[in-house]
N, C-alpha and C. Protein backbone atom coordinates (compact mmCIF):
# COMPACT_ATOMS: atom_id res chain seq x y z
N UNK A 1 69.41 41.60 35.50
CA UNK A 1 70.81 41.58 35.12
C UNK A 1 71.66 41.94 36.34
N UNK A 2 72.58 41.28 36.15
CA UNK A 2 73.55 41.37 37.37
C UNK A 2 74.31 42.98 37.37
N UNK A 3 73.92 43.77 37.98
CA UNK A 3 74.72 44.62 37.72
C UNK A 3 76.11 45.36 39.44
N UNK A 4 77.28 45.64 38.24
CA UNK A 4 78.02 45.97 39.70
C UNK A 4 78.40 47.79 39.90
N UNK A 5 78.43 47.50 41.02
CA UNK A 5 78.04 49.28 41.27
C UNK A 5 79.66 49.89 41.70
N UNK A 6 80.14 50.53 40.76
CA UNK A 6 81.49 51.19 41.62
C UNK A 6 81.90 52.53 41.33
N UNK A 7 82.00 52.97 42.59
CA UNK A 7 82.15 54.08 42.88
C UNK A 7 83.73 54.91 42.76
N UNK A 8 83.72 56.21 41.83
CA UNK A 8 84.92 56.41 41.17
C UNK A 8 85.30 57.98 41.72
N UNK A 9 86.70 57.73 41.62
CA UNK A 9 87.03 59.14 42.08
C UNK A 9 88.93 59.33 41.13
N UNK A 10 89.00 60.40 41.74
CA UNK A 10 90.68 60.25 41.13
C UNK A 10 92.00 59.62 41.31
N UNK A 11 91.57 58.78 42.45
CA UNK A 11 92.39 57.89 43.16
C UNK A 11 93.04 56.58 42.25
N UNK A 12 94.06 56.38 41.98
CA UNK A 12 94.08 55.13 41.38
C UNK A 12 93.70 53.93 41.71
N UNK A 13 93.16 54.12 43.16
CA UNK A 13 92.14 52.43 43.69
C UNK A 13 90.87 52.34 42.66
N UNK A 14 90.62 53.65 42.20
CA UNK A 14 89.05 53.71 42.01
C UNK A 14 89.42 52.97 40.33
N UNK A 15 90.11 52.90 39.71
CA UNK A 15 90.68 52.81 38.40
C UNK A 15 90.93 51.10 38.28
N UNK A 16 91.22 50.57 39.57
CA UNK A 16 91.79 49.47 39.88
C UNK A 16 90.49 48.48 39.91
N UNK A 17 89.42 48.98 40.96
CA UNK A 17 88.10 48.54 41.23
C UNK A 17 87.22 48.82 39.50
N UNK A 18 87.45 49.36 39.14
CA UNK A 18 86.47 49.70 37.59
C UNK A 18 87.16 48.73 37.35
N UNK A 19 88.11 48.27 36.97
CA UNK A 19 88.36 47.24 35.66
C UNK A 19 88.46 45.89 36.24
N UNK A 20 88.21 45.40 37.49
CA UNK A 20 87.83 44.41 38.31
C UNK A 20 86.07 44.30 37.54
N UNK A 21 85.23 45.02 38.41
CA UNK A 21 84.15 45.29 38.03
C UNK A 21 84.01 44.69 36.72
N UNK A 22 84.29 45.61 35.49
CA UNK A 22 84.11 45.03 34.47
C UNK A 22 83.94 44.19 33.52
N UNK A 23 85.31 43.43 34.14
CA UNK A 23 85.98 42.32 34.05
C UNK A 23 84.91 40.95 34.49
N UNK A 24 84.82 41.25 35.57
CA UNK A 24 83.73 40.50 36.16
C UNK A 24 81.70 40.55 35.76
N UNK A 25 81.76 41.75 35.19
CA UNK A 25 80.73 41.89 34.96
C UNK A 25 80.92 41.17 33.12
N UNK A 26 81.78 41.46 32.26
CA UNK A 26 81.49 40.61 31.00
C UNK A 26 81.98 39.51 31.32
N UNK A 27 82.22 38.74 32.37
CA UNK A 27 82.43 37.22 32.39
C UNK A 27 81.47 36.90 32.90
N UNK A 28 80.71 37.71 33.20
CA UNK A 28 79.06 36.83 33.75
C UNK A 28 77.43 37.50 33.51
N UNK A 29 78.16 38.40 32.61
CA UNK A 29 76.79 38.52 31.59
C UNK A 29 76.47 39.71 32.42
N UNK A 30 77.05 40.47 33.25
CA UNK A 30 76.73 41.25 34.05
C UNK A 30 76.45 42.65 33.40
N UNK A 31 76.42 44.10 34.27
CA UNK A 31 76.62 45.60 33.58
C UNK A 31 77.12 46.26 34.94
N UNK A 32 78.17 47.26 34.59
CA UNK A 32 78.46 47.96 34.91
C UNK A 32 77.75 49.36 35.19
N UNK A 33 77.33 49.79 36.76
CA UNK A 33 77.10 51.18 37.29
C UNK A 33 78.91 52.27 37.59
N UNK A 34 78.48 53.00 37.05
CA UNK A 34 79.65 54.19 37.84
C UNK A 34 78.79 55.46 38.42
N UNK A 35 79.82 55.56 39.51
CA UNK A 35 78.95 56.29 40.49
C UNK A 35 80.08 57.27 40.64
N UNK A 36 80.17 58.75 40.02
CA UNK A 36 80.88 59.48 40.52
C UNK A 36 80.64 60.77 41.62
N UNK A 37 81.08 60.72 42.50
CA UNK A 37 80.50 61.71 43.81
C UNK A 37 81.51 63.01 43.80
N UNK A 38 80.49 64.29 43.80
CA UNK A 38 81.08 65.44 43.54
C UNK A 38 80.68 65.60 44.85
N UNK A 39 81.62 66.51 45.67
CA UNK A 39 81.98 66.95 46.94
C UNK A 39 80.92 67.46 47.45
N UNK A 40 79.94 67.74 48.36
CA UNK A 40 79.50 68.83 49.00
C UNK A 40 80.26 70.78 49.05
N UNK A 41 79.59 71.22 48.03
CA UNK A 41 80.23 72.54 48.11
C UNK A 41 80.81 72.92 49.59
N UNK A 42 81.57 73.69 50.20
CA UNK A 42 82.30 74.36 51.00
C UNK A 42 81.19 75.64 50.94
N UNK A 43 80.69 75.97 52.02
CA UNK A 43 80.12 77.69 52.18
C UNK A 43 81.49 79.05 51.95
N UNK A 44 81.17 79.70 50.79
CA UNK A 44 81.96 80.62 50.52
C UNK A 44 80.84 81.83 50.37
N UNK A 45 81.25 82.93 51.23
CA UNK A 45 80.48 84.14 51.48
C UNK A 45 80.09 84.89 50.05
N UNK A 46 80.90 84.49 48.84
CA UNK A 46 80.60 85.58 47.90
C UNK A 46 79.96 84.30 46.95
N UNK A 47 78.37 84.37 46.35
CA UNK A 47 77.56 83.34 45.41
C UNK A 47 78.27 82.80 44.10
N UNK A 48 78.83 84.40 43.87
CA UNK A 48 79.35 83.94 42.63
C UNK A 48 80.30 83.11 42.46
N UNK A 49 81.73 83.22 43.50
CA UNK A 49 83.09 82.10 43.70
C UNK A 49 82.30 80.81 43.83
N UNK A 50 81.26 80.48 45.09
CA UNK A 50 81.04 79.51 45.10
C UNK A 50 80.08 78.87 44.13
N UNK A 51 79.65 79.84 43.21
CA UNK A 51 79.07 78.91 42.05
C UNK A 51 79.89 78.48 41.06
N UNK A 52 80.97 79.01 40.82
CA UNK A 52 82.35 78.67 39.94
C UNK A 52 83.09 77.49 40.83
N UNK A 53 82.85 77.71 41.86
CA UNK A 53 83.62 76.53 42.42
C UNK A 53 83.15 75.39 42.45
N UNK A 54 81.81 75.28 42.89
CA UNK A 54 80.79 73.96 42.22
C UNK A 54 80.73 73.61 40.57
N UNK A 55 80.37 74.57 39.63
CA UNK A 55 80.68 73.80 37.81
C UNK A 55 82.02 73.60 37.69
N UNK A 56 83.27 73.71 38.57
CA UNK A 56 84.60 73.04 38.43
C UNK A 56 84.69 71.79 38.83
N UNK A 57 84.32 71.37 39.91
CA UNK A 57 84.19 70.52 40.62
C UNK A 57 83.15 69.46 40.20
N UNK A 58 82.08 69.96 39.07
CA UNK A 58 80.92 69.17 38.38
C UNK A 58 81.88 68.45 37.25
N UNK A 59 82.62 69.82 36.13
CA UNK A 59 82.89 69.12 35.13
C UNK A 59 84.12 68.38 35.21
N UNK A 60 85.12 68.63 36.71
CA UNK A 60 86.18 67.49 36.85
C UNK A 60 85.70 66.33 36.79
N UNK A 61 84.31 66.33 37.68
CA UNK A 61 83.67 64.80 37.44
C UNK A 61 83.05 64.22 36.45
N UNK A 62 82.52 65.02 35.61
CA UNK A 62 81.94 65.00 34.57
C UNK A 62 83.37 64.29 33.40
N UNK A 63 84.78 64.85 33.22
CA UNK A 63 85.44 64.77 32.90
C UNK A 63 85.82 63.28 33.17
N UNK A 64 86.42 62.93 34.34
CA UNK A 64 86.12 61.38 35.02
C UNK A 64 85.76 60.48 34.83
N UNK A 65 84.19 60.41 34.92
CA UNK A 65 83.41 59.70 34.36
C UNK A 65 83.71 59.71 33.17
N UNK A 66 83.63 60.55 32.23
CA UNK A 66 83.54 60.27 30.68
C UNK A 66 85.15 59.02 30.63
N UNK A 67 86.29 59.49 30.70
CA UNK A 67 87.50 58.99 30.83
C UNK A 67 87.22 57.48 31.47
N UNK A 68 86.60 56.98 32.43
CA UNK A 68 86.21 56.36 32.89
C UNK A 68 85.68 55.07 31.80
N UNK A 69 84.84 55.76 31.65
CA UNK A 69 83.64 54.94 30.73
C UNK A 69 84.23 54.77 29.42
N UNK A 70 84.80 55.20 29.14
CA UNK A 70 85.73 55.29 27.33
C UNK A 70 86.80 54.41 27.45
N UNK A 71 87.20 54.30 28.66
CA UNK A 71 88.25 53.11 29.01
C UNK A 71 87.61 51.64 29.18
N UNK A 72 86.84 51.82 29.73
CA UNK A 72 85.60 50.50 30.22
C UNK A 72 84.99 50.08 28.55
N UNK A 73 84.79 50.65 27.89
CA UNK A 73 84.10 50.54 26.39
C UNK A 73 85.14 49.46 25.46
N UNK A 74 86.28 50.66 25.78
CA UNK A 74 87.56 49.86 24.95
C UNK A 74 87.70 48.87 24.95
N UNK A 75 87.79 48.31 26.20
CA UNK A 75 88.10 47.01 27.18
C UNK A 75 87.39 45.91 26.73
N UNK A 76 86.50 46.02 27.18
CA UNK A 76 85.40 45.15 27.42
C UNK A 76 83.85 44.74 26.49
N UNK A 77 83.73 46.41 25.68
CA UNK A 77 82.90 46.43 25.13
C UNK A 77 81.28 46.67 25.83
N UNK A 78 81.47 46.56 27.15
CA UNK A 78 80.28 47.17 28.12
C UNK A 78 79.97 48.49 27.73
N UNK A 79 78.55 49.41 27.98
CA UNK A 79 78.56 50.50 27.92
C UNK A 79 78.04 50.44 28.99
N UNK A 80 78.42 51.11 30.38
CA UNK A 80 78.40 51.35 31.83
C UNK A 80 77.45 52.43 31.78
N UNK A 81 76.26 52.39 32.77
CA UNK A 81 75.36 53.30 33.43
C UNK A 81 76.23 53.96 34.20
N UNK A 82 76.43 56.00 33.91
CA UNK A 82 77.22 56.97 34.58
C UNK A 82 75.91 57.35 35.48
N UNK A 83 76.36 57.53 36.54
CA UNK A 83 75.38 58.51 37.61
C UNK A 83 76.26 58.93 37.81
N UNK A 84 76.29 60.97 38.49
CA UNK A 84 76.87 61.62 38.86
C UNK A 84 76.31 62.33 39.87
N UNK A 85 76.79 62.26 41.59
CA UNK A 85 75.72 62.61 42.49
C UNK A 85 76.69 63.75 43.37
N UNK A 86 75.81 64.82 44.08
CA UNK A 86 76.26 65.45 44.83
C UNK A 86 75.76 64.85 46.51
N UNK A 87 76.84 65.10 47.41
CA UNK A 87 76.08 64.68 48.58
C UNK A 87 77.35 63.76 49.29
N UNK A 88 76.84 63.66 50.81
CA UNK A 88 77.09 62.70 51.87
C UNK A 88 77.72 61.04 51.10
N UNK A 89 79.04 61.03 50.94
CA UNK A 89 79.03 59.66 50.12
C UNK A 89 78.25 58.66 50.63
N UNK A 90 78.60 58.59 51.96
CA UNK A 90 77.90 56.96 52.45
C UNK A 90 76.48 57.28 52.20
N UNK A 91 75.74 58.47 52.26
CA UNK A 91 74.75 58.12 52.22
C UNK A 91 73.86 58.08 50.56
N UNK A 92 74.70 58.74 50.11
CA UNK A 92 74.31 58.73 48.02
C UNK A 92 74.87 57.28 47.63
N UNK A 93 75.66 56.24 48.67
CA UNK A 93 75.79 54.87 48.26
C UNK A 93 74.74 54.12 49.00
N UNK A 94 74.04 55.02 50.05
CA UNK A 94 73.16 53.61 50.61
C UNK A 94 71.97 53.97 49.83
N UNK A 95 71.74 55.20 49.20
CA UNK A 95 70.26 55.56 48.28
C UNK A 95 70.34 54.74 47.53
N UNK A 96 71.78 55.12 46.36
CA UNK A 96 71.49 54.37 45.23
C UNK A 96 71.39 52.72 45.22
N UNK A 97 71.59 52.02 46.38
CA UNK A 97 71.45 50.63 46.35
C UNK A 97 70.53 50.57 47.15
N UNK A 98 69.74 51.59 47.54
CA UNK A 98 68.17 51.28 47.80
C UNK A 98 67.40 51.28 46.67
N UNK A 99 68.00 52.05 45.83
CA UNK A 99 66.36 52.24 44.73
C UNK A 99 67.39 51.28 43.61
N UNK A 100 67.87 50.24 43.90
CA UNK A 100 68.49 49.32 42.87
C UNK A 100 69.00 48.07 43.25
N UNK A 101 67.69 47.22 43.42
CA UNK A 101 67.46 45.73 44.56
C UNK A 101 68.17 44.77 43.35
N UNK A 102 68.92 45.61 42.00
CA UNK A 102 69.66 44.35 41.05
C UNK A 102 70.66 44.78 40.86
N UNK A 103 71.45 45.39 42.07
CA UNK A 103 72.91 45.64 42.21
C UNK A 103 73.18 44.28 42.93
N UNK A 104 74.61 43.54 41.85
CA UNK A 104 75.24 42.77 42.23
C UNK A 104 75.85 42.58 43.45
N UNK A 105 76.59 43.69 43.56
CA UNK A 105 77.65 44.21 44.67
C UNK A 105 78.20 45.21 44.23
N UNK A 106 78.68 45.81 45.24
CA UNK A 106 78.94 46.96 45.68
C UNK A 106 80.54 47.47 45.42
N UNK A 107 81.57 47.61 44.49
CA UNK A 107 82.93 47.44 44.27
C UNK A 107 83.69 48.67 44.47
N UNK A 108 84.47 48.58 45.72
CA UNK A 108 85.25 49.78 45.86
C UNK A 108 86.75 49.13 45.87
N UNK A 109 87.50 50.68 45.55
CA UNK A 109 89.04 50.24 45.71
C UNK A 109 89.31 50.74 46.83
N UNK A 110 90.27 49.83 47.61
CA UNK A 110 91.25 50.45 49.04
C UNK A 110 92.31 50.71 48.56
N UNK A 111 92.95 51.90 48.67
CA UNK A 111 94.15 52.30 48.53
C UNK A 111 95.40 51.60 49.28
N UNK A 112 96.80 51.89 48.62
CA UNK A 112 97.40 50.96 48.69
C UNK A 112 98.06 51.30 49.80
N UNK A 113 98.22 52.36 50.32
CA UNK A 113 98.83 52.51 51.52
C UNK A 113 97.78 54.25 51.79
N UNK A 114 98.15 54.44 53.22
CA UNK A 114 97.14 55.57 53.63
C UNK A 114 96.09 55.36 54.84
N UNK A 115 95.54 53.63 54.61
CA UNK A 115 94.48 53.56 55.05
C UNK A 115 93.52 53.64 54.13
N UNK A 116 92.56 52.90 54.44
CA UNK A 116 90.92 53.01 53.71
C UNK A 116 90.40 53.90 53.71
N UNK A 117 89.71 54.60 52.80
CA UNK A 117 88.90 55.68 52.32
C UNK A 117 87.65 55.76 53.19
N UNK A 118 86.93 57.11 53.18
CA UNK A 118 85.54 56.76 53.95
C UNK A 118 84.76 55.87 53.59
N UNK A 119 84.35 55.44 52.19
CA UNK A 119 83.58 54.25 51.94
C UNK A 119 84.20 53.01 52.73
N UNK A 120 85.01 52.94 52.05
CA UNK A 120 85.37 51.73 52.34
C UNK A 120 85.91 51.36 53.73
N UNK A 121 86.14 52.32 54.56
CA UNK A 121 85.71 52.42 56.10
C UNK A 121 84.61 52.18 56.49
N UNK A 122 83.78 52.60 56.16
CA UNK A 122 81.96 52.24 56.78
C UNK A 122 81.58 51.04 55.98
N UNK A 123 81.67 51.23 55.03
CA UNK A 123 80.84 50.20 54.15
C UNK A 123 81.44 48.46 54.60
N UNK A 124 82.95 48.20 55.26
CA UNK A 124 83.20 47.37 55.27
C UNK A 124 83.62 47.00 56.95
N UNK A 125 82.99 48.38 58.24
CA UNK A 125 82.58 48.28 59.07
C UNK A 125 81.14 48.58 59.39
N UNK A 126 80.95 49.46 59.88
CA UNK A 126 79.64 49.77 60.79
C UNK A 126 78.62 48.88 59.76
N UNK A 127 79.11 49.59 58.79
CA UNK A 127 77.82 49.59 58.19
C UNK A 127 77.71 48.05 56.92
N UNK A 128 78.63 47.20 57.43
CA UNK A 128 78.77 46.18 57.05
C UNK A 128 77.50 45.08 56.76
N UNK A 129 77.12 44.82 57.79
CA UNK A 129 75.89 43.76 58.22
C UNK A 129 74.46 44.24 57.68
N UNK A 130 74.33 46.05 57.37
CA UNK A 130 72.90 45.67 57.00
C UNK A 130 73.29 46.27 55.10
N UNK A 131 74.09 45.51 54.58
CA UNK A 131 74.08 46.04 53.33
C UNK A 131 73.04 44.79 52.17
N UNK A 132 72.66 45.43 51.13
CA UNK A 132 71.51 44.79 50.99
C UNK A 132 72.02 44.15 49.59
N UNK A 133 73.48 43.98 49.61
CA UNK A 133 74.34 43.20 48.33
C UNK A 133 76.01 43.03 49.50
N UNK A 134 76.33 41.82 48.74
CA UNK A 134 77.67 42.20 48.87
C UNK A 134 78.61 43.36 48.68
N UNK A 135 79.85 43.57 49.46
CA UNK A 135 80.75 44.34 49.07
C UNK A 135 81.71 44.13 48.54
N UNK A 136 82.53 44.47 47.63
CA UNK A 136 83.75 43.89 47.13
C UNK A 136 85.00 44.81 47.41
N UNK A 137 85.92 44.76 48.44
CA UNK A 137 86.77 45.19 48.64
C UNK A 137 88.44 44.93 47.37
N UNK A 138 88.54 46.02 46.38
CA UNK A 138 89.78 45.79 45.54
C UNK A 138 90.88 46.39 45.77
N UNK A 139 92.11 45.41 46.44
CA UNK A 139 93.51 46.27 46.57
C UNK A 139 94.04 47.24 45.67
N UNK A 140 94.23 48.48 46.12
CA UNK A 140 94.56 49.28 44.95
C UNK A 140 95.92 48.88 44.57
N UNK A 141 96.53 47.59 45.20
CA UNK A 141 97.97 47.74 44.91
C UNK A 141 97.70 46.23 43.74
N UNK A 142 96.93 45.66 43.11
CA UNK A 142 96.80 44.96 42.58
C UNK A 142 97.62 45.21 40.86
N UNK A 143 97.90 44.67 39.98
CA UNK A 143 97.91 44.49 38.98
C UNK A 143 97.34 44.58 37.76
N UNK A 144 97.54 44.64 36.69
CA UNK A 144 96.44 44.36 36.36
C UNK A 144 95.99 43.08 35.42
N UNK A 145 97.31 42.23 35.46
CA UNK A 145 97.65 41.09 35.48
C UNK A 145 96.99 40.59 36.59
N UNK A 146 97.09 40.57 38.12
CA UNK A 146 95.98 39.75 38.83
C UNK A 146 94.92 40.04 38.55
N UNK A 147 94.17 41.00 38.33
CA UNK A 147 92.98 41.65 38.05
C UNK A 147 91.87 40.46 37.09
N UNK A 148 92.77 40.42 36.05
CA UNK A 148 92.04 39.85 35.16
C UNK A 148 91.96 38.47 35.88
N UNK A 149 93.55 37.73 36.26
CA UNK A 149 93.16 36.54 36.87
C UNK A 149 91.83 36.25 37.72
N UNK A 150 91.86 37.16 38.78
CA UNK A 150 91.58 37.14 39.77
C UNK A 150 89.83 37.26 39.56
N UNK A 151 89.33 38.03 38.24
CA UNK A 151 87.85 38.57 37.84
C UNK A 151 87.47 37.54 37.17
């Protein structure tokens, strides 16, 4: 099964790229991955702050994702595979499309002004040529009227 992999955060690109994704994935028989990436903790000297500061930072994402996926359901009627990973983004995106040779492509949003995000900085330079699916670059300034056109 065709499945497309996109990676979500609180950004409204990431919101923009999910319902691209989707979109595209029930017009071609496809499924939806969400990939939400919780930060690398910050070293804080006292265990306890920084263990409160990591289950905040879990269940914002946790929160996310769910919101995420309940929107994607509505829509479309897909029920989307949630992964929720801690770690190095570029590199928790080059794992998970190592151990998943039936990822469609790869769907991130670029924000609409700012500049490109770290993914979508590497993923659509350096690290362009050895990706082992397409990438799908989605304007976060899109519509969602083109969206659908456009999926």
């Amino acid at each position: 099964m065709r499945t497309y992999l996109v990676v979500i955060d609180e950004n409204d690109e990431a919101r923009v790229a999910l319902r691209f994704a989707a979109r595209r994935a029930a017009r071609t028989g496809g499924a939806v991955e969400i990939l939400a990436l919780v930060a690398p903790p910050e070293f804080v000297q006292w265990g306890g702050v920084q263990a409160a500061m990591e289950e905040e930072a879990r269940l914002r994402v946790d929160a996310l994702v769910a919101t995420a996926a309940g929107e994607l359901i509505e829509e479309t009627g897909l029920s989307p595979t949630l992964t929720v990973r801690q770690g190095d983004p570029v590199a928790v995106v080059r794992e998970m499309l190592a151990d998943r040779p039936d990822t469609a492509a790869l769907v991130l949003g670029a924000a609409a002004s700012d500049g490109p995000g770290p993914l979508v900085e590497y993923f659509a330079g350096a690290g362009a040529g050895t990706m082992p699916c397409p990438v799908m670059i989605i304007p976060g300034s899109l519509s969602d009227e083109a969206l659908d056109r456009l999926s």
